[in-house]
C-alpha atoms as a PDB file:
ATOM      1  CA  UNK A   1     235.856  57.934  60.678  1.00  0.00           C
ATOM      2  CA  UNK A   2     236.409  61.543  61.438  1.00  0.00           C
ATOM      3  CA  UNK A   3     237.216  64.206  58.847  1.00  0.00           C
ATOM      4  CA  UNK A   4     239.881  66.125  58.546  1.00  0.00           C
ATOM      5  CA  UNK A   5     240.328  69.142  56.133  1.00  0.00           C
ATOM      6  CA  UNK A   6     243.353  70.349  54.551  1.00  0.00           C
ATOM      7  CA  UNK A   7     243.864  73.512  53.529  1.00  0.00           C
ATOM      8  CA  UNK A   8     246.304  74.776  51.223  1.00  0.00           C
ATOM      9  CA  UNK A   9     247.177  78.305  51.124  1.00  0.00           C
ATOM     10  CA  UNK A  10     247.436  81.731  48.876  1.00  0.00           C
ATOM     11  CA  UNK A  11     249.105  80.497  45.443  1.00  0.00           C
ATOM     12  CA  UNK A  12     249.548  76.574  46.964  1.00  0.00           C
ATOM     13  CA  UNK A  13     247.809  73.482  45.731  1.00  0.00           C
ATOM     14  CA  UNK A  14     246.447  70.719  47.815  1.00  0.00           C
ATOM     15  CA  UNK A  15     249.518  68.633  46.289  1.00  0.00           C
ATOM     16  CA  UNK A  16     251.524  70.091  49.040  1.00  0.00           C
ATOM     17  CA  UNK A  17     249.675  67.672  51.438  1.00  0.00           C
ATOM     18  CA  UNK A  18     250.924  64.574  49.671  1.00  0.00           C
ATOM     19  CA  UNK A  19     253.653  64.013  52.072  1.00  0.00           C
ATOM     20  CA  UNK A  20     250.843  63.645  54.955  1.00  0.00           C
ATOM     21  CA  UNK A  21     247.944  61.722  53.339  1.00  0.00           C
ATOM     22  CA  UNK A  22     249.094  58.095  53.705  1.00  0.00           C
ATOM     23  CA  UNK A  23     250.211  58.819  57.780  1.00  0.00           C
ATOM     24  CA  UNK A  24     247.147  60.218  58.278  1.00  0.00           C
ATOM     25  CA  UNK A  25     244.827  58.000  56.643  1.00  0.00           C
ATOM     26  CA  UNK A  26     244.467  55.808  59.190  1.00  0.00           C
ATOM     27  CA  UNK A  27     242.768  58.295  61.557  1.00  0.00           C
ATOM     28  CA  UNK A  28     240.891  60.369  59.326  1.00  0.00           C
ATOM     29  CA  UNK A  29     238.713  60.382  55.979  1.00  0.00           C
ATOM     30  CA  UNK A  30     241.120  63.481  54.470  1.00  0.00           C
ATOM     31  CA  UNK A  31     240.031  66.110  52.503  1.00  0.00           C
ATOM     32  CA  UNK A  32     241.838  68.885  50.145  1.00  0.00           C
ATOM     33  CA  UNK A  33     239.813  70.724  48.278  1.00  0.00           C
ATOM     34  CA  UNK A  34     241.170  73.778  46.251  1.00  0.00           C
ATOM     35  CA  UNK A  35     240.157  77.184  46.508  1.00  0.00           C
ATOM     36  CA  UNK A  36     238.889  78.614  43.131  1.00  0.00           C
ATOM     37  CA  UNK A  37     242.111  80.378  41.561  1.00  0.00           C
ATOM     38  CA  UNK A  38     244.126  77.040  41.843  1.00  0.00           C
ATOM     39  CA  UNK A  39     244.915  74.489  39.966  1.00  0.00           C
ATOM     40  CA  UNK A  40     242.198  73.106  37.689  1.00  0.00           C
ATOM     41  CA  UNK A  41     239.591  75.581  39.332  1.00  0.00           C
ATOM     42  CA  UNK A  42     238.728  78.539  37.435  1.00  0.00           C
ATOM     43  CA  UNK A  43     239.441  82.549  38.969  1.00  0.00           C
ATOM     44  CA  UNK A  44     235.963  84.094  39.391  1.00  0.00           C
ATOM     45  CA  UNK A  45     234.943  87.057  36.967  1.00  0.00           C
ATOM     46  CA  UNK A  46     234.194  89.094  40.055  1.00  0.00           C
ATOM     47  CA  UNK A  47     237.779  88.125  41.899  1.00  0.00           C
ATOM     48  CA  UNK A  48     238.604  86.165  44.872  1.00  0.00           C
ATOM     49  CA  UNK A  49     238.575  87.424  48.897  1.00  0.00           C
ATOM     50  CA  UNK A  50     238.642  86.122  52.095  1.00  0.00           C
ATOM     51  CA  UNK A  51     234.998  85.965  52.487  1.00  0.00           C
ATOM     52  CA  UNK A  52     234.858  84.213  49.092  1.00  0.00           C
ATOM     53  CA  UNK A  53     236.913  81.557  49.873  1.00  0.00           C
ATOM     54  CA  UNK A  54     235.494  80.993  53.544  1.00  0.00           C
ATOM     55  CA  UNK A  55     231.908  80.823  51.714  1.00  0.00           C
ATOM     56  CA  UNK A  56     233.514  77.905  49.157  1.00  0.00           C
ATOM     57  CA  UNK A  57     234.487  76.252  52.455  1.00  0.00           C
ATOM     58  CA  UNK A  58     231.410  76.289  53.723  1.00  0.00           C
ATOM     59  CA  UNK A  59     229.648  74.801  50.312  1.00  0.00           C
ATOM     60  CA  UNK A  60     232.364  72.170  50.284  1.00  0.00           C
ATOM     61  CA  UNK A  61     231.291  70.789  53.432  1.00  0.00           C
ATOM     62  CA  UNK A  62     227.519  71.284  53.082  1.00  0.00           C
ATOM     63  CA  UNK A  63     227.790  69.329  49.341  1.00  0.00           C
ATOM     64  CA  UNK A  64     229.937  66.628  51.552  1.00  0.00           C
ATOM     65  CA  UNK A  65     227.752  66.497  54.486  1.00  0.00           C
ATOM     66  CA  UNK A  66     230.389  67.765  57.117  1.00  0.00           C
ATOM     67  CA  UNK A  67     229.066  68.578  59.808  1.00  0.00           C
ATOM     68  CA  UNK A  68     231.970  67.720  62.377  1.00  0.00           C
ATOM     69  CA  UNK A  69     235.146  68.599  60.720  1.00  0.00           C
ATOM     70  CA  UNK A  70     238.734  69.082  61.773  1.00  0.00           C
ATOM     71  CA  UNK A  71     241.225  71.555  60.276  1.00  0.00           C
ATOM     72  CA  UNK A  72     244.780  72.441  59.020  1.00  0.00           C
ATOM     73  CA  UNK A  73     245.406  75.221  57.144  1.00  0.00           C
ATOM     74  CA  UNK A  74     248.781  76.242  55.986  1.00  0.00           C
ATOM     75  CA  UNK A  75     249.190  80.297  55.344  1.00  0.00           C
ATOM     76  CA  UNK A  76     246.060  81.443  53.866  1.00  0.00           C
ATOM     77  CA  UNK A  77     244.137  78.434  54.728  1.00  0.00           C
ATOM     78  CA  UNK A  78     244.430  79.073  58.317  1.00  0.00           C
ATOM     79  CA  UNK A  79     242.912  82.317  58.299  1.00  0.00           C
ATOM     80  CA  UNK A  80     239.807  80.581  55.984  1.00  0.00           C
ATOM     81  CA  UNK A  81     239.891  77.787  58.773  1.00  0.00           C
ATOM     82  CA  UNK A  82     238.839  80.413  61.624  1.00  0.00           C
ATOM     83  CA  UNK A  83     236.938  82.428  59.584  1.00  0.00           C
ATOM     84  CA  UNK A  84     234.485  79.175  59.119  1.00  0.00           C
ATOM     85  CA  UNK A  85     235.078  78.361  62.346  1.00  0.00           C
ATOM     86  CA  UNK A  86     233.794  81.876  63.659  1.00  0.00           C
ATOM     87  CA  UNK A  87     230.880  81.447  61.485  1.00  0.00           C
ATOM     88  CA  UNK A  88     230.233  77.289  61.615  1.00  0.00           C
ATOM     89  CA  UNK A  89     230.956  76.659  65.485  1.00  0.00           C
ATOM     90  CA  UNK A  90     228.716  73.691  65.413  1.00  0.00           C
ATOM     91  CA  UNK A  91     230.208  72.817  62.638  1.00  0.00           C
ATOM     92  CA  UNK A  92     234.413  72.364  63.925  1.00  0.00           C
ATOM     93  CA  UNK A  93     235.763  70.326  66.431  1.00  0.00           C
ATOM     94  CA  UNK A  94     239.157  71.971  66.214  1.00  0.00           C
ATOM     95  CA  UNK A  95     241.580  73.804  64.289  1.00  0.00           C
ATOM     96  CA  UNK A  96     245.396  73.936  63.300  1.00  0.00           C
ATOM     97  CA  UNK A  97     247.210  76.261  61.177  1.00  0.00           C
ATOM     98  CA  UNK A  98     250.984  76.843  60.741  1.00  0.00           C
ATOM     99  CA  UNK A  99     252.263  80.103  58.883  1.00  0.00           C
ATOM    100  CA  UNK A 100     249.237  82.022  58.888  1.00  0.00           C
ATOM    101  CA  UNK A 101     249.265  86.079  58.803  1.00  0.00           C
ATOM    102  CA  UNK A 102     247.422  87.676  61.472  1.00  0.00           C
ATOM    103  CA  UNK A 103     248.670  90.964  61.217  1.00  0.00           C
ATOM    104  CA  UNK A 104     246.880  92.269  58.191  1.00  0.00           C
ATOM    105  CA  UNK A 105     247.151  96.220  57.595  1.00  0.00           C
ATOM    106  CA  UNK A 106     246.493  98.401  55.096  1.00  0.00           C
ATOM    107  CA  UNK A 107     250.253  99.393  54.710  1.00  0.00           C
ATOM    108  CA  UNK A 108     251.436  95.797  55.511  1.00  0.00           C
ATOM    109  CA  UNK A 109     249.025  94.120  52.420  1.00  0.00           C
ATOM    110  CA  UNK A 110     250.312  96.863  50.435  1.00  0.00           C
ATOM    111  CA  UNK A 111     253.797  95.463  50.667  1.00  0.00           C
ATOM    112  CA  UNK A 112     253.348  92.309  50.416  1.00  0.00           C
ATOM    113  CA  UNK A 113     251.191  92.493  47.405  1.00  0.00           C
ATOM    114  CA  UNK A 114     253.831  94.252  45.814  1.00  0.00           C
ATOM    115  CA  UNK A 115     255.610  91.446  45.569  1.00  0.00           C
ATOM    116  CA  UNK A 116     252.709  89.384  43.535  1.00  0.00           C
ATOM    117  CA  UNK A 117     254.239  90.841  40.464  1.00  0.00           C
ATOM    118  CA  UNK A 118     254.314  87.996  37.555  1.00  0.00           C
ATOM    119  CA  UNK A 119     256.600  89.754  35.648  1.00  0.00           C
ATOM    120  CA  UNK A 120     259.482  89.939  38.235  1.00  0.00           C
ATOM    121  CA  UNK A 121     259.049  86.581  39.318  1.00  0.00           C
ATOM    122  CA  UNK A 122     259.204  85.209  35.439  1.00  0.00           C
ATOM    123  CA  UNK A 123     262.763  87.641  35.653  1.00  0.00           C
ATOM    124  CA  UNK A 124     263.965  87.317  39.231  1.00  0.00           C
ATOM    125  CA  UNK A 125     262.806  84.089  40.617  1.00  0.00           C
ATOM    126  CA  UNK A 126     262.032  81.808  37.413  1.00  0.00           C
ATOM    127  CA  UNK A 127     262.096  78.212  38.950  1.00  0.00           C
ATOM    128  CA  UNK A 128     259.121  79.741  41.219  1.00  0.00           C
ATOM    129  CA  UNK A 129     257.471  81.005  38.188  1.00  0.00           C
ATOM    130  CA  UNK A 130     257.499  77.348  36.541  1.00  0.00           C
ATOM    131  CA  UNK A 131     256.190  75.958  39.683  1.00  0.00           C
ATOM    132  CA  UNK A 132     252.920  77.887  39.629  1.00  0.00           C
ATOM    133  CA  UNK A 133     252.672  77.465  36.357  1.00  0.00           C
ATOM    134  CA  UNK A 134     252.750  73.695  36.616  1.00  0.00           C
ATOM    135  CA  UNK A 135     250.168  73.926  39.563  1.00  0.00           C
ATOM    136  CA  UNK A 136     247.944  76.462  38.002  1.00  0.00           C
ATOM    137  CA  UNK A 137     247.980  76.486  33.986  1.00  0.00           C
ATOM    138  CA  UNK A 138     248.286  79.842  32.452  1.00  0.00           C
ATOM    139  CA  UNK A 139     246.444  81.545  34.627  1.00  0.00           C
ATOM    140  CA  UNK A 140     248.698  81.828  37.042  1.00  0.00           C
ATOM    141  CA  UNK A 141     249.539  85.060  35.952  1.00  0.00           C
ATOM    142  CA  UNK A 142     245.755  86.184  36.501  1.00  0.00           C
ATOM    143  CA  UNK A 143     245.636  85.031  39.638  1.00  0.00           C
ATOM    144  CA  UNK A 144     248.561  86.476  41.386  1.00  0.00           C
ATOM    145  CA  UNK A 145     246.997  90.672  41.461  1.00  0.00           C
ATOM    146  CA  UNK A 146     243.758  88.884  42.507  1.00  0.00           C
ATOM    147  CA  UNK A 147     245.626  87.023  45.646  1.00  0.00           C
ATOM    148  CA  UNK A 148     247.464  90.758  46.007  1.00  0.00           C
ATOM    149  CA  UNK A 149     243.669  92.424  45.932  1.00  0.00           C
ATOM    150  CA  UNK A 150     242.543  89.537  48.299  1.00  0.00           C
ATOM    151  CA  UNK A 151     245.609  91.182  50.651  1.00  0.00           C
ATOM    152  CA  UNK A 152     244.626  94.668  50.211  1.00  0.00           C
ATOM    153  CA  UNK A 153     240.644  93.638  50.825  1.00  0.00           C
ATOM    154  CA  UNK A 154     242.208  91.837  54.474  1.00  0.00           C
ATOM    155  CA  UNK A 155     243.951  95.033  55.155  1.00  0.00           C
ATOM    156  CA  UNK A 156     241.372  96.774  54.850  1.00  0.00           C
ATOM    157  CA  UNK A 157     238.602  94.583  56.460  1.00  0.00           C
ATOM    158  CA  UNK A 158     240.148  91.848  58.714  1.00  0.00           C
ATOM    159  CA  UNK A 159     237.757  89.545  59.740  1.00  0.00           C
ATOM    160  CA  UNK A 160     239.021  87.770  62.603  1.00  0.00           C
ATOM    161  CA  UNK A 161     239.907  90.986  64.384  1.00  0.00           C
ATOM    162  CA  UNK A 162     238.117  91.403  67.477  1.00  0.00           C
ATOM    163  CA  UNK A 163     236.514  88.343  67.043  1.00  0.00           C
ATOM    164  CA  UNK A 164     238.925  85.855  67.777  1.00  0.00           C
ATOM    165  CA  UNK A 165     237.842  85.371  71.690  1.00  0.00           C
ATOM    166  CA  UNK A 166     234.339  84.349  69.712  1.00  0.00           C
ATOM    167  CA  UNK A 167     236.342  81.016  68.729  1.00  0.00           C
ATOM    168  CA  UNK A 168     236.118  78.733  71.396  1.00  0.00           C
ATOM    169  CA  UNK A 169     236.854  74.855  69.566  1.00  0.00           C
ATOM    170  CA  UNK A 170     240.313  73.685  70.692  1.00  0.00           C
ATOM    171  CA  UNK A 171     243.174  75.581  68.560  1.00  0.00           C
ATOM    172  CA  UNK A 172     246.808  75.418  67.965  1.00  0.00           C
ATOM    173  CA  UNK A 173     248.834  78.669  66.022  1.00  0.00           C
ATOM    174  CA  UNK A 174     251.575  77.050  65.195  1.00  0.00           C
ATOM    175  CA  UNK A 175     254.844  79.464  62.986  1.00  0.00           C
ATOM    176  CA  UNK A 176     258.013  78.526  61.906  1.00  0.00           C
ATOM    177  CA  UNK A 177     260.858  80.338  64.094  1.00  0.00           C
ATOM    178  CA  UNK A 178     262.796  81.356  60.631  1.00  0.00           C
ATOM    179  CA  UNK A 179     259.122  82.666  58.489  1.00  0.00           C
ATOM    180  CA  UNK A 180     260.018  85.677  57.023  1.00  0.00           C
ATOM    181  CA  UNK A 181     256.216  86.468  56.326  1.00  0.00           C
ATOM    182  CA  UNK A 182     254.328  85.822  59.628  1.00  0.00           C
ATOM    183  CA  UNK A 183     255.922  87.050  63.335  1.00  0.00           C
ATOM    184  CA  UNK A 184     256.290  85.301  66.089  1.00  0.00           C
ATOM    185  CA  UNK A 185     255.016  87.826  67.738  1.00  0.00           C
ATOM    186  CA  UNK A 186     251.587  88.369  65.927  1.00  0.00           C
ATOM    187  CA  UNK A 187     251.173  84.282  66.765  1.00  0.00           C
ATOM    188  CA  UNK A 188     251.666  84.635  70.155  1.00  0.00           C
ATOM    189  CA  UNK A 189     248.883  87.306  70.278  1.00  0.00           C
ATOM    190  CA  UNK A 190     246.396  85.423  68.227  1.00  0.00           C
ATOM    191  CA  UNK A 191     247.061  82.385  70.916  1.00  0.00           C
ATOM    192  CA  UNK A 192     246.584  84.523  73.825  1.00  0.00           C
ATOM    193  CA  UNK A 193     243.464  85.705  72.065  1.00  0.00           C
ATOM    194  CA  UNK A 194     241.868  82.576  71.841  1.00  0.00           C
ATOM    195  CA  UNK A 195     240.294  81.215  74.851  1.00  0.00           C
ATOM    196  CA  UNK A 196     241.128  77.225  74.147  1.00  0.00           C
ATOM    197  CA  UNK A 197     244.488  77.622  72.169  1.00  0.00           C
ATOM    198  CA  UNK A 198     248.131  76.254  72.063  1.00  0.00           C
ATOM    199  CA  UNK A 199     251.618  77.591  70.626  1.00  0.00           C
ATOM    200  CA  UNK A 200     253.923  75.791  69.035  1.00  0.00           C
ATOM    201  CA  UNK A 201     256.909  77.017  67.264  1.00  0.00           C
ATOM    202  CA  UNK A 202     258.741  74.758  64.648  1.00  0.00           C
ATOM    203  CA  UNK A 203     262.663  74.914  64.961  1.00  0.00           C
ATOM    204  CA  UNK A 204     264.427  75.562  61.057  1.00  0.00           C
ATOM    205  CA  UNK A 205     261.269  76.214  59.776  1.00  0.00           C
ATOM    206  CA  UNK A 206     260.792  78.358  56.869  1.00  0.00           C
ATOM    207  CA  UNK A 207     257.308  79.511  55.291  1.00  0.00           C
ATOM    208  CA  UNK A 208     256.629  77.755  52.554  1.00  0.00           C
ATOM    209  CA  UNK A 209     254.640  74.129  53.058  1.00  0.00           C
ATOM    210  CA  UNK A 210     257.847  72.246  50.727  1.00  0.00           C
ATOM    211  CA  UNK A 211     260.134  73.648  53.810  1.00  0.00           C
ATOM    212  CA  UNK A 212     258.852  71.823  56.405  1.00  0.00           C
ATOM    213  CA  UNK A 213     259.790  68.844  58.101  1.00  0.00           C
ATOM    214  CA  UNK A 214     256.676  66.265  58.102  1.00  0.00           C
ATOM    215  CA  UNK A 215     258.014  64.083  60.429  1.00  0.00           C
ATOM    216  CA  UNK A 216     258.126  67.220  62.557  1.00  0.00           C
ATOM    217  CA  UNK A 217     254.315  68.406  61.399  1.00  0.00           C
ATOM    218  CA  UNK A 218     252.918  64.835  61.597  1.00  0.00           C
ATOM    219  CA  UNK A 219     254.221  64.396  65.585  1.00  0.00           C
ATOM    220  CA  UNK A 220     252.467  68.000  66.466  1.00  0.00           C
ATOM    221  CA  UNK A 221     249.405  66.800  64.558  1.00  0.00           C
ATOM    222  CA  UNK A 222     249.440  63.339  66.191  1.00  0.00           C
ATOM    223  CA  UNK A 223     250.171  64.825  69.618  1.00  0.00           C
ATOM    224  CA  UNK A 224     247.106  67.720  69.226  1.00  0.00           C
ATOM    225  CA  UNK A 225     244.667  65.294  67.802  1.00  0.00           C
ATOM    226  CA  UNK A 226     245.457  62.582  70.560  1.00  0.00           C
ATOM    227  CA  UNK A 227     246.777  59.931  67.518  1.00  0.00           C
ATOM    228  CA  UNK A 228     248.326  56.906  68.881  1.00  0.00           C
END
């Protein structure tokens, strides 16, 4: 049976995939492993990046013996998916990701990390501060600078930038039409960039993973990865 990997992203958990495992079962021997940071996995002494993280994806599927993998990443996980997939070509027969940041600048990671402030959440937005808690342990509070440093270390040093016509395995960018965090415009560029890619916008679609619609996901997965 083929695999498929599912990739969770910045500040998610693989739980978010629940929703998808028994539909796509069937097709696929699924996999969602965790990035270190989340949930039961410790945050590195030396912090977490980009690079980091697409290295720990390409352990996980040497220690599992995947050598012919799918993808979905959601957010973060995306940009980890073609990052392997840039380095690994042998290695990926295709990739999805949905709500994942392209445009990474200096000034842009800035404001977004900004944001990553545990205080203010714990004060401003305290059911969201619960929720990572839950997902994370204590450390949640640890990991959100490093997340805002892995930002700053994109801005600074994207890899996919001029690189993304090296990705040839078939693709699909996929964005919600209401994300407040990734443009439809930066997806559209990234498509045109790669040279065997497809669009596809989600109507109502918010950011986060909880906001979308499986039934909607599961028919754009179905109808990219030819399931009957």
């Amino acid at each position: 049976m083929p695999n498929l990997l599912l990739l969770h992203g910045a500040l998610g958990h693989s739980d978010i995939f629940n929703p998808y495992l028994t539909a796509l079962s069937p097709y696929f021997t699924v996999h969602t492993p965790l990035f270190s940071g989340h949930g039961d996995r410790e945050l590195p002494a030396e912090g977490i990046n980009i690079k980091k993280y697409t290295k720990e994806l390409s352990e996980y599927c040497k220690v599992n013996n995947l050598t012919d993998v799918s993808i979905f990443g959601h957010s973060m996980g995306g940009y980890a998916a073609l990052c392997y997939a840039m380095e690994n070509p042998e290695n990926v027969n295709s990739v999805m990701t949905l709500g994942t940041k392209f445009d990474w600048t200096e000034e842009q990671a800035l404001k977004e990390s900004k944001m990553l402030n545990p205080d203010v959440i714990i004060e401003k937005i305290s059911v969201y501060a619960q929720l990572l808690e839950s997902q994370h342990g204590a450390k949640w509070k640890q990991l959100l600078p490093a997340i805002a440093d892995l930002m700053i270390d994109l801005g600074k040093n994207p890899p996919l930038e001029n690189n993304l016509a090296t990705i040839n395995i078939p693709t699909q960018i996929m964005v919600g039409d209401k994300d407040h965090m990734v443009t439809l415009e930066e997806s559209i560029r990234v498509y045109r960039s790669l040279p065997n890619a497809k669009l596809a916008v989600l109507p109502d679609t918010k950011h986060p993973m909880d906001k979308v619609q499986p039934d909607l996901l599961l028919r754009l997965i179905k109808d990219f990865w030819n399931l009957s």
